[in-house]
C-alpha atoms as a PDB file:
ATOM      1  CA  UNK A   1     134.998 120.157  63.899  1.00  0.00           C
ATOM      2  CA  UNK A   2     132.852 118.558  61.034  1.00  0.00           C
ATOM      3  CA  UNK A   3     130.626 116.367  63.702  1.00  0.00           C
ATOM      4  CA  UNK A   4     129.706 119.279  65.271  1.00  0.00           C
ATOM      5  CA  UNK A   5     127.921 120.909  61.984  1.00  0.00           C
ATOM      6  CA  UNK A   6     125.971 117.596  62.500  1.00  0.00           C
ATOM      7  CA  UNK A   7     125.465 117.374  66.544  1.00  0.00           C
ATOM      8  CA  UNK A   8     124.499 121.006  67.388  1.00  0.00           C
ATOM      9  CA  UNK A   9     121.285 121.131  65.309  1.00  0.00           C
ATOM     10  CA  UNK A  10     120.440 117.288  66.257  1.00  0.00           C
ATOM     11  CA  UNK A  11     120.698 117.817  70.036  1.00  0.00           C
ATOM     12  CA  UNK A  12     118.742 121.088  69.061  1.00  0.00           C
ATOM     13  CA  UNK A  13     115.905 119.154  67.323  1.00  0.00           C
ATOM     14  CA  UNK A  14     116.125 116.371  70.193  1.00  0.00           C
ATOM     15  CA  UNK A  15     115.602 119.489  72.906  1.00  0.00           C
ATOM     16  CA  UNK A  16     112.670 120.836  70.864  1.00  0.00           C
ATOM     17  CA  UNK A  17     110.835 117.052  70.760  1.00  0.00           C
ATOM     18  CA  UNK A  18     111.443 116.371  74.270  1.00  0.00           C
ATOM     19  CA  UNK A  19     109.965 119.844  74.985  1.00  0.00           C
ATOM     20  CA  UNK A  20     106.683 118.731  72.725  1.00  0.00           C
ATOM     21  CA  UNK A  21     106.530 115.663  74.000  1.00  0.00           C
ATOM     22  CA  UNK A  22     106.177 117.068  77.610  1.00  0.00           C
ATOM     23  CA  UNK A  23     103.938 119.894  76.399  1.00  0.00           C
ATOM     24  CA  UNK A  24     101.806 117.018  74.693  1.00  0.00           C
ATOM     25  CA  UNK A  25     101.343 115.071  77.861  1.00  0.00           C
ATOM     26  CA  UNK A  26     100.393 117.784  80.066  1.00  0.00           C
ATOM     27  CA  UNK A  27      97.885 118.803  78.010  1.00  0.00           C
ATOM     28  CA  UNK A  28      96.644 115.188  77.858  1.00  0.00           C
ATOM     29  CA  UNK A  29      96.258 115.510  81.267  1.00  0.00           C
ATOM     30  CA  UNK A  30      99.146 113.272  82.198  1.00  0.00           C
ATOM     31  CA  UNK A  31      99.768 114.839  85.098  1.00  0.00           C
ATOM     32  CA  UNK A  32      96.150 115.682  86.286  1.00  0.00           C
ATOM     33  CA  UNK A  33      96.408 112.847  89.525  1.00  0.00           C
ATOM     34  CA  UNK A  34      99.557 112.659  91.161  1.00  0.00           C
ATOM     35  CA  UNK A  35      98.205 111.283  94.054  1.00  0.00           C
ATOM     36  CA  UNK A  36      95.531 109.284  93.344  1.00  0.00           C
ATOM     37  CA  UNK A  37      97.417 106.045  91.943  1.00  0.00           C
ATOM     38  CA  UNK A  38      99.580 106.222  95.227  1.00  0.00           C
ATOM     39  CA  UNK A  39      97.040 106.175  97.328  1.00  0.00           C
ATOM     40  CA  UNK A  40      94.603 104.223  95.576  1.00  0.00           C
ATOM     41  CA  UNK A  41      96.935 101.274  96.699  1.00  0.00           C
ATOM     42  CA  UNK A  42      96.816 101.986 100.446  1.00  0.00           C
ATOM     43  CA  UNK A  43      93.255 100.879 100.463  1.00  0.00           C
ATOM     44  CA  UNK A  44      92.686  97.180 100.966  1.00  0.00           C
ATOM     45  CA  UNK A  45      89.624  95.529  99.641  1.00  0.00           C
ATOM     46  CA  UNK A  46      88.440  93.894 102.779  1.00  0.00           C
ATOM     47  CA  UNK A  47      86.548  90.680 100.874  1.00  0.00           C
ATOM     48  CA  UNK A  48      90.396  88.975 100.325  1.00  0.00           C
ATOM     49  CA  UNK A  49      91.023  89.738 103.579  1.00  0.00           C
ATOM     50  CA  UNK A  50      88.190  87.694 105.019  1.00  0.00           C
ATOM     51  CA  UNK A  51      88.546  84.975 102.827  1.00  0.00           C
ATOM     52  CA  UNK A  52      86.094  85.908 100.027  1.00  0.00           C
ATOM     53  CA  UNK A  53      86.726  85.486  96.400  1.00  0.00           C
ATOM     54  CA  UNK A  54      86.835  88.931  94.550  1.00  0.00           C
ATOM     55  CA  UNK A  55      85.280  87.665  91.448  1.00  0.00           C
ATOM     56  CA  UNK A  56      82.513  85.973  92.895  1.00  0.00           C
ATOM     57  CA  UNK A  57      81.752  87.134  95.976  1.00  0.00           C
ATOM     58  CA  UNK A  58      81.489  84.028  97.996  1.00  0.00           C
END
């Protein structure tokens, strides 16, 4: 009965950071792009393809 003097106000406080920490990121704009990242990778970069190096261009 004693542990739970001690585990109902910490899973309280761990509820209330979770909640900020979501809050926090959505204001940073976390979740702005959902798609972008996904289909950023569906594009090839046709230069490897053909047998060109990326950095230089050859």
């Amino acid at each position: 009965m004693e542990a739970l003097y001690l585990l109902i106000p910490l899973s309280t406080l761990l509820v209330f950071v979770a909640i900020w920490v979501f809050f926090r990121a959505s204001d940073g704009g976390q979740f702005d792009d959902l798609e972008g990242p996904a289909m950023r990778i569906l594009h090839d970069d046709d230069s490897v393809a053909a047998g060109k190096d990326p950095v230089s261009g050859d």
